[in-house]
PDB file of N, CA and C in Angstrom:
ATOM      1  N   UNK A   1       5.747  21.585  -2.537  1.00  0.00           N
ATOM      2  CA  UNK A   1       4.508  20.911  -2.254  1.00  0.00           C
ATOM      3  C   UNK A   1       3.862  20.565  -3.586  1.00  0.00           C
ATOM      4  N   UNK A   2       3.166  19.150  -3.701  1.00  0.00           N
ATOM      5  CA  UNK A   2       2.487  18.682  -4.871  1.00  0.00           C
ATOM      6  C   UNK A   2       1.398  18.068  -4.449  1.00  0.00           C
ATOM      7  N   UNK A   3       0.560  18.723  -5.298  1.00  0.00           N
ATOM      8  CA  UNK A   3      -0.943  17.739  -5.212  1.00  0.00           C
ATOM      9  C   UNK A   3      -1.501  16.975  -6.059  1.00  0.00           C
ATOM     10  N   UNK A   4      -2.145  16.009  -5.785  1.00  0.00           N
ATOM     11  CA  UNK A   4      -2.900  15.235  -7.259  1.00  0.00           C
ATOM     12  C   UNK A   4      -4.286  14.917  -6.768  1.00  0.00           C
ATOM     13  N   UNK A   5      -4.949  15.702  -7.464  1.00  0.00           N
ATOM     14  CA  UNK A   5      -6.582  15.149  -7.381  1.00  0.00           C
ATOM     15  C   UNK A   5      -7.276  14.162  -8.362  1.00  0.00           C
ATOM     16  N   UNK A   6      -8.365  14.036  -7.141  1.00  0.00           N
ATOM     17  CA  UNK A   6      -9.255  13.038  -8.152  1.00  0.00           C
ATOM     18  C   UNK A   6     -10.787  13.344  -7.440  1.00  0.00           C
ATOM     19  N   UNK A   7     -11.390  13.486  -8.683  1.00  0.00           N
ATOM     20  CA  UNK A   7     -12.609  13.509  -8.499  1.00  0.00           C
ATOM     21  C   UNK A   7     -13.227  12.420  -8.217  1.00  0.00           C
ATOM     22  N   UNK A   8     -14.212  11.808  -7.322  1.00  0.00           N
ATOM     23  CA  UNK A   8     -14.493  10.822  -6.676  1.00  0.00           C
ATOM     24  C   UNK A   8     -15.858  11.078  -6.282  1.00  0.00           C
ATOM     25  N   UNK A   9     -17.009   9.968  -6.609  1.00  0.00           N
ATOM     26  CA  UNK A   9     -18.193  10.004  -6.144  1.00  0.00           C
ATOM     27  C   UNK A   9     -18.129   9.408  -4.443  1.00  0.00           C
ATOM     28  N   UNK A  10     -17.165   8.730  -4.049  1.00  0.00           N
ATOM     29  CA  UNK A  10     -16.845   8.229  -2.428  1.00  0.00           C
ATOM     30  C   UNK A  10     -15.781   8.032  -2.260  1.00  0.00           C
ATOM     31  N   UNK A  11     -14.677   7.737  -1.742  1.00  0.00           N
ATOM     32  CA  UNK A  11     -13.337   7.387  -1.511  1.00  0.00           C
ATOM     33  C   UNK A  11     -13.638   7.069   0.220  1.00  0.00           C
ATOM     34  N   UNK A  12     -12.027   6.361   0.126  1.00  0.00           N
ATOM     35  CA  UNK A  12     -12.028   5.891   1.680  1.00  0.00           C
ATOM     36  C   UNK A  12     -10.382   5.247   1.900  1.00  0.00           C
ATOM     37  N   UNK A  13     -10.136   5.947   2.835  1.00  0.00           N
ATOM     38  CA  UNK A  13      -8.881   4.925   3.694  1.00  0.00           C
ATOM     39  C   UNK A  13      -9.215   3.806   4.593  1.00  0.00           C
ATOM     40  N   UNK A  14      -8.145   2.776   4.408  1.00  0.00           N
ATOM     41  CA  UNK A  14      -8.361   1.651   5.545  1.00  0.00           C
ATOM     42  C   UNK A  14      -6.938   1.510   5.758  1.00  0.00           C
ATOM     43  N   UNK A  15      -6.674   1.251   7.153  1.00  0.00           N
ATOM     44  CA  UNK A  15      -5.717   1.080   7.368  1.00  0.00           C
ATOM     45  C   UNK A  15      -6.151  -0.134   8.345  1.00  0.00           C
ATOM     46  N   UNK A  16      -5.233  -1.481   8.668  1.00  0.00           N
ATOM     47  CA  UNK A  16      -5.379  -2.640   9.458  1.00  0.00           C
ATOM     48  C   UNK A  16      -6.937  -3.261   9.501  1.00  0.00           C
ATOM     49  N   UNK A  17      -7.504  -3.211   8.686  1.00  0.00           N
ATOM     50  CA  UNK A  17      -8.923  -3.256   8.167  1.00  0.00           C
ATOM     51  C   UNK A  17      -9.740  -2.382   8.807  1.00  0.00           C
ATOM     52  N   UNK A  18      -9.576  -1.241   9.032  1.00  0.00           N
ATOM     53  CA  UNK A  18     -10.493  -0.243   9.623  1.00  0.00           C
ATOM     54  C   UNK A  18     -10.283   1.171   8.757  1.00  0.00           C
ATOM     55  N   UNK A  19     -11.641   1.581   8.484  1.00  0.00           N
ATOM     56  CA  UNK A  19     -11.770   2.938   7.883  1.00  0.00           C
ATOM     57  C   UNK A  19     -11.506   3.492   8.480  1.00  0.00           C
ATOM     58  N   UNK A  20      -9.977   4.799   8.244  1.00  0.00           N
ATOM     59  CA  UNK A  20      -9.752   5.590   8.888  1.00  0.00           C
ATOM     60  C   UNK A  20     -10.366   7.182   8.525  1.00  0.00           C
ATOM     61  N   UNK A  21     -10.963   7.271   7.202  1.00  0.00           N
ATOM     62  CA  UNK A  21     -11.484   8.455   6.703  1.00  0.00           C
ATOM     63  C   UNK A  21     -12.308   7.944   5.597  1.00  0.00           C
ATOM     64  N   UNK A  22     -13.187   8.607   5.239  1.00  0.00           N
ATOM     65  CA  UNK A  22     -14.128   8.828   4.015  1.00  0.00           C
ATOM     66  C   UNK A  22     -14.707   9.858   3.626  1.00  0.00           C
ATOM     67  N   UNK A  23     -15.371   9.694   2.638  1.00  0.00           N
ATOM     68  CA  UNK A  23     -16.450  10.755   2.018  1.00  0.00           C
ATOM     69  C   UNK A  23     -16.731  10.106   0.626  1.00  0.00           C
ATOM     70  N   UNK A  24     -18.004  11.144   0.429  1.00  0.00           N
ATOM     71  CA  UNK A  24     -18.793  10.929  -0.337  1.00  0.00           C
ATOM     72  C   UNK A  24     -18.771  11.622  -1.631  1.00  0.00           C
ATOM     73  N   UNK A  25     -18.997  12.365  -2.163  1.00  0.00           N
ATOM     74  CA  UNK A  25     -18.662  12.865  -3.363  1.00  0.00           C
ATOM     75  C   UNK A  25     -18.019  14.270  -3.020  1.00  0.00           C
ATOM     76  N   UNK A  26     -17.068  14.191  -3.512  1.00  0.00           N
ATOM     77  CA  UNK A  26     -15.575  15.601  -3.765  1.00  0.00           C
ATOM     78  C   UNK A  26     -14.419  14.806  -4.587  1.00  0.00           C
ATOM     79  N   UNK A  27     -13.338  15.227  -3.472  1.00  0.00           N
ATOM     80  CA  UNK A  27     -12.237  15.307  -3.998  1.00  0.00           C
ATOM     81  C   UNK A  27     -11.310  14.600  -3.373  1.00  0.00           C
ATOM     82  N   UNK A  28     -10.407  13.269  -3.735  1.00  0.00           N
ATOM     83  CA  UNK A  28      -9.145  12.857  -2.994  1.00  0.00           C
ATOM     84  C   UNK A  28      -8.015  13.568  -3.365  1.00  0.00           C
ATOM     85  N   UNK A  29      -7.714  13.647  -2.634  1.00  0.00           N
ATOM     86  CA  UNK A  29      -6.265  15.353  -2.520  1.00  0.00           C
ATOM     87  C   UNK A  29      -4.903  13.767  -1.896  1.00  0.00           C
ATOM     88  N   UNK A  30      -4.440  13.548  -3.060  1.00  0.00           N
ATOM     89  CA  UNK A  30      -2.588  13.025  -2.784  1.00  0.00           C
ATOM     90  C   UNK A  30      -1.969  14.244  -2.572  1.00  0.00           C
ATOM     91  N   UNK A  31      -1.410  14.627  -1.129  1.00  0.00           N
ATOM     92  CA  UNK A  31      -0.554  15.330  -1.090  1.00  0.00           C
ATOM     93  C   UNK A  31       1.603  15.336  -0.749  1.00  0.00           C
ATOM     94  N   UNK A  32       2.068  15.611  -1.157  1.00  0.00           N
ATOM     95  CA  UNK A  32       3.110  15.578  -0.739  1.00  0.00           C
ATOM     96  C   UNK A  32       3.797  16.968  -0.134  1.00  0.00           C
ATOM     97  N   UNK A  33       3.982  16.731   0.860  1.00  0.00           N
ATOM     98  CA  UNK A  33       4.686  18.240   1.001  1.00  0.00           C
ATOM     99  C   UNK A  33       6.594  17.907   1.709  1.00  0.00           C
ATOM    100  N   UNK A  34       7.371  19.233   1.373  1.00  0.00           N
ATOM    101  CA  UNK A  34       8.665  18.905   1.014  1.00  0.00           C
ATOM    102  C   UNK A  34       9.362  19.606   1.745  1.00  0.00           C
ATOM    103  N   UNK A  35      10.517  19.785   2.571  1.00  0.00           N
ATOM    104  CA  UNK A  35      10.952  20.882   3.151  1.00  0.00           C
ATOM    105  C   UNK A  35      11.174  21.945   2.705  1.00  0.00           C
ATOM    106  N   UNK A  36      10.694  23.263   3.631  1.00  0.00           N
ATOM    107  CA  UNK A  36      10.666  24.462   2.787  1.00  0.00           C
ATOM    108  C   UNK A  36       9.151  25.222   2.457  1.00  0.00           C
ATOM    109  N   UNK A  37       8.353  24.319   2.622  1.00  0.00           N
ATOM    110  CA  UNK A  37       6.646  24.094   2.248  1.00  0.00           C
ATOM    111  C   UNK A  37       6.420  25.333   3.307  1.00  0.00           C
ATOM    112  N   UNK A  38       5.631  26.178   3.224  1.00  0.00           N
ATOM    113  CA  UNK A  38       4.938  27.447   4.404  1.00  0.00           C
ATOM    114  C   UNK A  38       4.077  27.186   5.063  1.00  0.00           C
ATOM    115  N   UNK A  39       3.753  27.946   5.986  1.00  0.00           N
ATOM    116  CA  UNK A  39       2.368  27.812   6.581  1.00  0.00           C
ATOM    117  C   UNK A  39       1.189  28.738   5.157  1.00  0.00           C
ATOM    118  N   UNK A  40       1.974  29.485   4.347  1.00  0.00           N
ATOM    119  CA  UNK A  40       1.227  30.484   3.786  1.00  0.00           C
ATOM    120  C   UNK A  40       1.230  29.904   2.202  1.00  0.00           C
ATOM    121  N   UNK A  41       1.893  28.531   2.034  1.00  0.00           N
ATOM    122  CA  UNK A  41       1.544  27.890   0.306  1.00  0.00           C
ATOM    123  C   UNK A  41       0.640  27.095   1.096  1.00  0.00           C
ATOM    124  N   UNK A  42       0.814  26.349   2.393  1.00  0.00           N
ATOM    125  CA  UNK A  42      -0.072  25.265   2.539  1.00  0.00           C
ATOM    126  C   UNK A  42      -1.721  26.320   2.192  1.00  0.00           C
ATOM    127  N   UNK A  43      -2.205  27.706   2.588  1.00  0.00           N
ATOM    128  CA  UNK A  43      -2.851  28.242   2.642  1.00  0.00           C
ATOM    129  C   UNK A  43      -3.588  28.399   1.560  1.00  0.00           C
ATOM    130  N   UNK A  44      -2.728  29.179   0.210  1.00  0.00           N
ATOM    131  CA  UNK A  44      -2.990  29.140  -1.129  1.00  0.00           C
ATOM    132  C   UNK A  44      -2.916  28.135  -1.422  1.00  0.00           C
ATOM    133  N   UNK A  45      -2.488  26.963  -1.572  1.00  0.00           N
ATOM    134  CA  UNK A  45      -3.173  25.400  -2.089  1.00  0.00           C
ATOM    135  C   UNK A  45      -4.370  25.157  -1.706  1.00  0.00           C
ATOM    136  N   UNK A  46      -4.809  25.132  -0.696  1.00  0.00           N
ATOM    137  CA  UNK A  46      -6.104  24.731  -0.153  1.00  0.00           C
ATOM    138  C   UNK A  46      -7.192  25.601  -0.444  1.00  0.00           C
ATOM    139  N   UNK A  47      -6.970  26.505  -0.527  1.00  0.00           N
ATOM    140  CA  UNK A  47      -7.453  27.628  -1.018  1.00  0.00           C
ATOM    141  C   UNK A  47      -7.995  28.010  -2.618  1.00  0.00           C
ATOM    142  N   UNK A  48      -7.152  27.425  -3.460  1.00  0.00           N
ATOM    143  CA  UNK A  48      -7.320  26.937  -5.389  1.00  0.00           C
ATOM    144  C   UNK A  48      -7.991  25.501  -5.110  1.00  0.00           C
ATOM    145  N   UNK A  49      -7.721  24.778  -4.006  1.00  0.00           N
ATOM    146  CA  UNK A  49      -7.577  23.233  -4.432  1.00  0.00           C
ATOM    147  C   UNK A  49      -9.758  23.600  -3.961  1.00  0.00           C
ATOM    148  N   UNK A  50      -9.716  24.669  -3.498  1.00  0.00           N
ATOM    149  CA  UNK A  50     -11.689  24.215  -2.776  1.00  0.00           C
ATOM    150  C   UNK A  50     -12.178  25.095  -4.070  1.00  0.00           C
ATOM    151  N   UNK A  51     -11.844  26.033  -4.792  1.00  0.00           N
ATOM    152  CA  UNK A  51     -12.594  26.764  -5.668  1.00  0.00           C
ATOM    153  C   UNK A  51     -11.957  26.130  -7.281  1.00  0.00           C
ATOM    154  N   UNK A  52     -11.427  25.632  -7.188  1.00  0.00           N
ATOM    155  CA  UNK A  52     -10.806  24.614  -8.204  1.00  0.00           C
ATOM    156  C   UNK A  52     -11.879  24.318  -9.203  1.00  0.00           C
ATOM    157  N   UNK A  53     -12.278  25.021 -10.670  1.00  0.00           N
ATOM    158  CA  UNK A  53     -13.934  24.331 -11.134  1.00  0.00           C
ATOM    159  C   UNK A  53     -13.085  23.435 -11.926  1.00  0.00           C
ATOM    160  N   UNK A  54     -13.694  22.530 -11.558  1.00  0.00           N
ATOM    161  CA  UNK A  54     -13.598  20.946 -11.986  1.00  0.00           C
ATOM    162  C   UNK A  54     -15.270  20.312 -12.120  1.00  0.00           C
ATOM    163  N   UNK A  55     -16.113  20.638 -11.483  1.00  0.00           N
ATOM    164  CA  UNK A  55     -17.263  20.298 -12.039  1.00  0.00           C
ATOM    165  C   UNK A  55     -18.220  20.914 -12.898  1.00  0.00           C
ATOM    166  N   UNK A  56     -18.710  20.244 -13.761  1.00  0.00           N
ATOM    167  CA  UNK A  56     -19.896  21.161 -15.043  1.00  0.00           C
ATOM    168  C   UNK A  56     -20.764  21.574 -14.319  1.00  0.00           C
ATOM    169  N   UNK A  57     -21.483  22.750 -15.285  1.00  0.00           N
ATOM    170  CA  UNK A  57     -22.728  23.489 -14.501  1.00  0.00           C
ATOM    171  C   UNK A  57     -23.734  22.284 -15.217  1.00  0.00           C
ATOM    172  N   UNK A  58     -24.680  23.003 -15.464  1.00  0.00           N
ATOM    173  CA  UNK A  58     -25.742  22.331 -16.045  1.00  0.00           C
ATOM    174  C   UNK A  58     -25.604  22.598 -17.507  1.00  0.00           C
ATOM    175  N   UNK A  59     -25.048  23.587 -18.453  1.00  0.00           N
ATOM    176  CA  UNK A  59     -24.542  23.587 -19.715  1.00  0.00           C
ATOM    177  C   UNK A  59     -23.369  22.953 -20.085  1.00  0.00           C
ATOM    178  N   UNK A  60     -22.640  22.070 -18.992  1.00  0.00           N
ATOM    179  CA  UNK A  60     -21.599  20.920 -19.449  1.00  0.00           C
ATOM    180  C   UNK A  60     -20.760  21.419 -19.207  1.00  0.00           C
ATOM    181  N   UNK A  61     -20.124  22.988 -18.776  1.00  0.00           N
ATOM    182  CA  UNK A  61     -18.542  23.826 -18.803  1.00  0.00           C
ATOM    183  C   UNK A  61     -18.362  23.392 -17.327  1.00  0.00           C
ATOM    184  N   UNK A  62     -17.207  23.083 -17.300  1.00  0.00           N
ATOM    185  CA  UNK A  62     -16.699  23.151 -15.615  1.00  0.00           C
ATOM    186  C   UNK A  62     -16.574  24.507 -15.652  1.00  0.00           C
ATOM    187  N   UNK A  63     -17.446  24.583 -14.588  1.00  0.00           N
ATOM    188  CA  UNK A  63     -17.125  25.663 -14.192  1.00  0.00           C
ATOM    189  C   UNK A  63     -17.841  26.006 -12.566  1.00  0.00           C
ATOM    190  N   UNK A  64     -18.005  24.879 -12.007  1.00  0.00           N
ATOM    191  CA  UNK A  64     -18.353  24.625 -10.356  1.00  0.00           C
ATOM    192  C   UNK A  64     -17.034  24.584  -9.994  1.00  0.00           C
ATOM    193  N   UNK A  65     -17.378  24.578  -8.624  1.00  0.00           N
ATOM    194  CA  UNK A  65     -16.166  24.292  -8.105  1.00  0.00           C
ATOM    195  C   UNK A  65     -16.397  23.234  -6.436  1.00  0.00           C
ATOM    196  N   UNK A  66     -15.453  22.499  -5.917  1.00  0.00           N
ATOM    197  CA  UNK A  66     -16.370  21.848  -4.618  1.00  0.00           C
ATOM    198  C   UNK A  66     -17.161  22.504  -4.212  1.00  0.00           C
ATOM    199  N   UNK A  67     -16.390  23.520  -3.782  1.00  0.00           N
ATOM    200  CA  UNK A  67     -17.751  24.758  -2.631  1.00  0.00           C
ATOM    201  C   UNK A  67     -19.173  24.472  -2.966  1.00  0.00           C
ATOM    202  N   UNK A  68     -19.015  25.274  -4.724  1.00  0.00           N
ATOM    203  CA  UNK A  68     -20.629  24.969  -5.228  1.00  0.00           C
ATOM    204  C   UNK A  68     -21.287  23.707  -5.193  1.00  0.00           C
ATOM    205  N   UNK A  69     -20.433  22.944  -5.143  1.00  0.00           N
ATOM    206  CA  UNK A  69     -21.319  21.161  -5.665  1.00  0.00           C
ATOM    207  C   UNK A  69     -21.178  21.093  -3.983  1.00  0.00           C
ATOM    208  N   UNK A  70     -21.087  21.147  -3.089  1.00  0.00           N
ATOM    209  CA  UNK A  70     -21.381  21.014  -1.592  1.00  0.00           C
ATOM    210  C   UNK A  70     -20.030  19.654  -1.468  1.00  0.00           C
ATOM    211  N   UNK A  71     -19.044  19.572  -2.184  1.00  0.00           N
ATOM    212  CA  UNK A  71     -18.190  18.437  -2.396  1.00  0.00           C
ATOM    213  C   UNK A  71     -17.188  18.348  -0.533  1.00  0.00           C
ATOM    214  N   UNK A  72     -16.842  16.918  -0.724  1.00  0.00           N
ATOM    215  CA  UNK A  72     -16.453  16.904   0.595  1.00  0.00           C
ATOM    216  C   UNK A  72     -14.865  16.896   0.010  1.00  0.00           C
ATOM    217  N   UNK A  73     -13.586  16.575   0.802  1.00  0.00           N
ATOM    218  CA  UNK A  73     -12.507  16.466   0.982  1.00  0.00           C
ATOM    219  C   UNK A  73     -11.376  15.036   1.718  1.00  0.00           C
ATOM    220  N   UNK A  74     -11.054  14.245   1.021  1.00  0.00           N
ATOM    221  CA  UNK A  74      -9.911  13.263   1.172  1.00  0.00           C
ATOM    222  C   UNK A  74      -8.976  13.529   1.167  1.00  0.00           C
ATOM    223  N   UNK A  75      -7.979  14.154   2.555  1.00  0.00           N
ATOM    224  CA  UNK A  75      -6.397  14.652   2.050  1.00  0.00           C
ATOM    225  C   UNK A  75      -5.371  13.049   2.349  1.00  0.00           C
ATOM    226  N   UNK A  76      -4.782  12.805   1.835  1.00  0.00           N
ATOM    227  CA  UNK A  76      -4.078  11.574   2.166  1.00  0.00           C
ATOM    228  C   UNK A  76      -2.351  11.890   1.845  1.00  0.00           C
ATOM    229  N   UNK A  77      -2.218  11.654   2.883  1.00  0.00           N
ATOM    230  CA  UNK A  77      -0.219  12.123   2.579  1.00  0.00           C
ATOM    231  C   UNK A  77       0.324  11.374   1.777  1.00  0.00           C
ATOM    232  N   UNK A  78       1.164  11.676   0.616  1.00  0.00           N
ATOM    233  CA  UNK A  78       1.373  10.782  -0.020  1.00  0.00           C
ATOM    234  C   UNK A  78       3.212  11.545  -0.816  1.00  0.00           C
ATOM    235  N   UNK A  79       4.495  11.185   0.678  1.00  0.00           N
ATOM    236  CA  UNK A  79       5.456  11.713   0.763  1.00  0.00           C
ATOM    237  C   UNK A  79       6.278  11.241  -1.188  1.00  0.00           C
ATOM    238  N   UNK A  80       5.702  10.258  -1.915  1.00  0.00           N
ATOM    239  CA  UNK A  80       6.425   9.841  -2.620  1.00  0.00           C
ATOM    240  C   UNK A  80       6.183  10.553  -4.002  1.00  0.00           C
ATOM    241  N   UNK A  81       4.879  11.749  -3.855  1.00  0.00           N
ATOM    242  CA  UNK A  81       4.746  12.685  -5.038  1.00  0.00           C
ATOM    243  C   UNK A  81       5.862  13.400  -4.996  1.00  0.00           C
ATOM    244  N   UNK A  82       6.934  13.816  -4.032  1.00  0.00           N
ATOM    245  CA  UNK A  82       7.954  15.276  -3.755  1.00  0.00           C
ATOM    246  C   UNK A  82       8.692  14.492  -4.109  1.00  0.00           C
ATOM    247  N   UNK A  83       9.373  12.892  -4.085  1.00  0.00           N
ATOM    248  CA  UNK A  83      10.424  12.149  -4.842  1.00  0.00           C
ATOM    249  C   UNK A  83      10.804  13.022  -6.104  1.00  0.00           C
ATOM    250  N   UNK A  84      12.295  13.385  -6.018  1.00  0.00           N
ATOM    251  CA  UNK A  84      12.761  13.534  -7.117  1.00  0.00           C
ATOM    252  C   UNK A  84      13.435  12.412  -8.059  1.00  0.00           C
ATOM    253  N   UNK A  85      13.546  12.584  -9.368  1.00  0.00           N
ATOM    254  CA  UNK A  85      13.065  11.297 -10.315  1.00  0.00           C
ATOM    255  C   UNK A  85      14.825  11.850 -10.884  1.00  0.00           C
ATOM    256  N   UNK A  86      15.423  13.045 -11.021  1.00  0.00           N
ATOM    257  CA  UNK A  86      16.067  13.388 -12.110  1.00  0.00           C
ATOM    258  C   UNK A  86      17.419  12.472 -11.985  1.00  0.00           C
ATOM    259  N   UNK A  87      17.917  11.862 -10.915  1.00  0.00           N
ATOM    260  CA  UNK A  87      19.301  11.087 -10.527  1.00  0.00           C
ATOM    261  C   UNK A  87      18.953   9.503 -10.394  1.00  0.00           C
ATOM    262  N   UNK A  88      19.146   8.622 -10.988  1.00  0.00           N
ATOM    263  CA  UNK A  88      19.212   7.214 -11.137  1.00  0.00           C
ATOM    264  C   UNK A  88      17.936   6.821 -11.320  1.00  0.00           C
ATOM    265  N   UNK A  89      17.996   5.418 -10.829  1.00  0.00           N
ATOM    266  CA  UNK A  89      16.495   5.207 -11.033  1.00  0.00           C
ATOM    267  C   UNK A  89      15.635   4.743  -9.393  1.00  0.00           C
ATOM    268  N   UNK A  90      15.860   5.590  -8.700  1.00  0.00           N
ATOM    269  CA  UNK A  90      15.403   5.613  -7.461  1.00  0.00           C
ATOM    270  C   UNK A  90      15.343   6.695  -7.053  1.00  0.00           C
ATOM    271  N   UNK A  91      14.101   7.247  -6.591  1.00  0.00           N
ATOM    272  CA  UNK A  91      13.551   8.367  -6.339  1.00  0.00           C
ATOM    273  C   UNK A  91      14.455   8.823  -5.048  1.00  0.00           C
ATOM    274  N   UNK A  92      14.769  10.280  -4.674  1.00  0.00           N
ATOM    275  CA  UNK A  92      14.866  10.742  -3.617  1.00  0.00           C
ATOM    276  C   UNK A  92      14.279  11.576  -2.700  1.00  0.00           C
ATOM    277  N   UNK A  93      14.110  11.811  -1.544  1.00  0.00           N
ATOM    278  CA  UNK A  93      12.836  11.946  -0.734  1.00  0.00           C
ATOM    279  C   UNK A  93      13.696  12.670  -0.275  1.00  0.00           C
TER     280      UNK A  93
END
């Protein structure tokens, strides 16, 4: 399993011109997950990925984390992070 965040003041999916998800200030979570993935890593990911400090206090250190900043959550599947890169030049899934 791989994740890639991004800190985001709003994000949003559209799919066929309709918003299928949003939010407002947190986190867009690219996830890929791979066979083999647990019910108990999906657990501990989500789990680092909400206490994760990525945001400054008021002395400039990250050292918030969503929870504290009241941050919302964008998970978006995104099967082509688990592509392995190491054999030709076409990823395998």
């Amino acid at each position: 399993m791989i994740a890639l965040l991004q800190r985001v003041s709003e994000a949003s999916v559209t799919v066929d011109a309709a918003v299928v998800g949003a939010i407002g200030k947190g986190l867009l979570v690219y996830l890929g997950v791979v066979e083999g993935d647990t019910e108990r890593a999906v657990d501990a990911l989500a789990e680092k990925i909400v206490h994760f400090r990525i945001y400054p206090d008021d002395a400039g250190r990250f050292d918030r984390s969503l929870t504290d900043v009241g941050g919302e959550i964008l998970l978006v599947s995104q099967f082509t992070l688990a592509g392995s890169w190491r054999k030709g030049r076409r990823p395998g899934f």
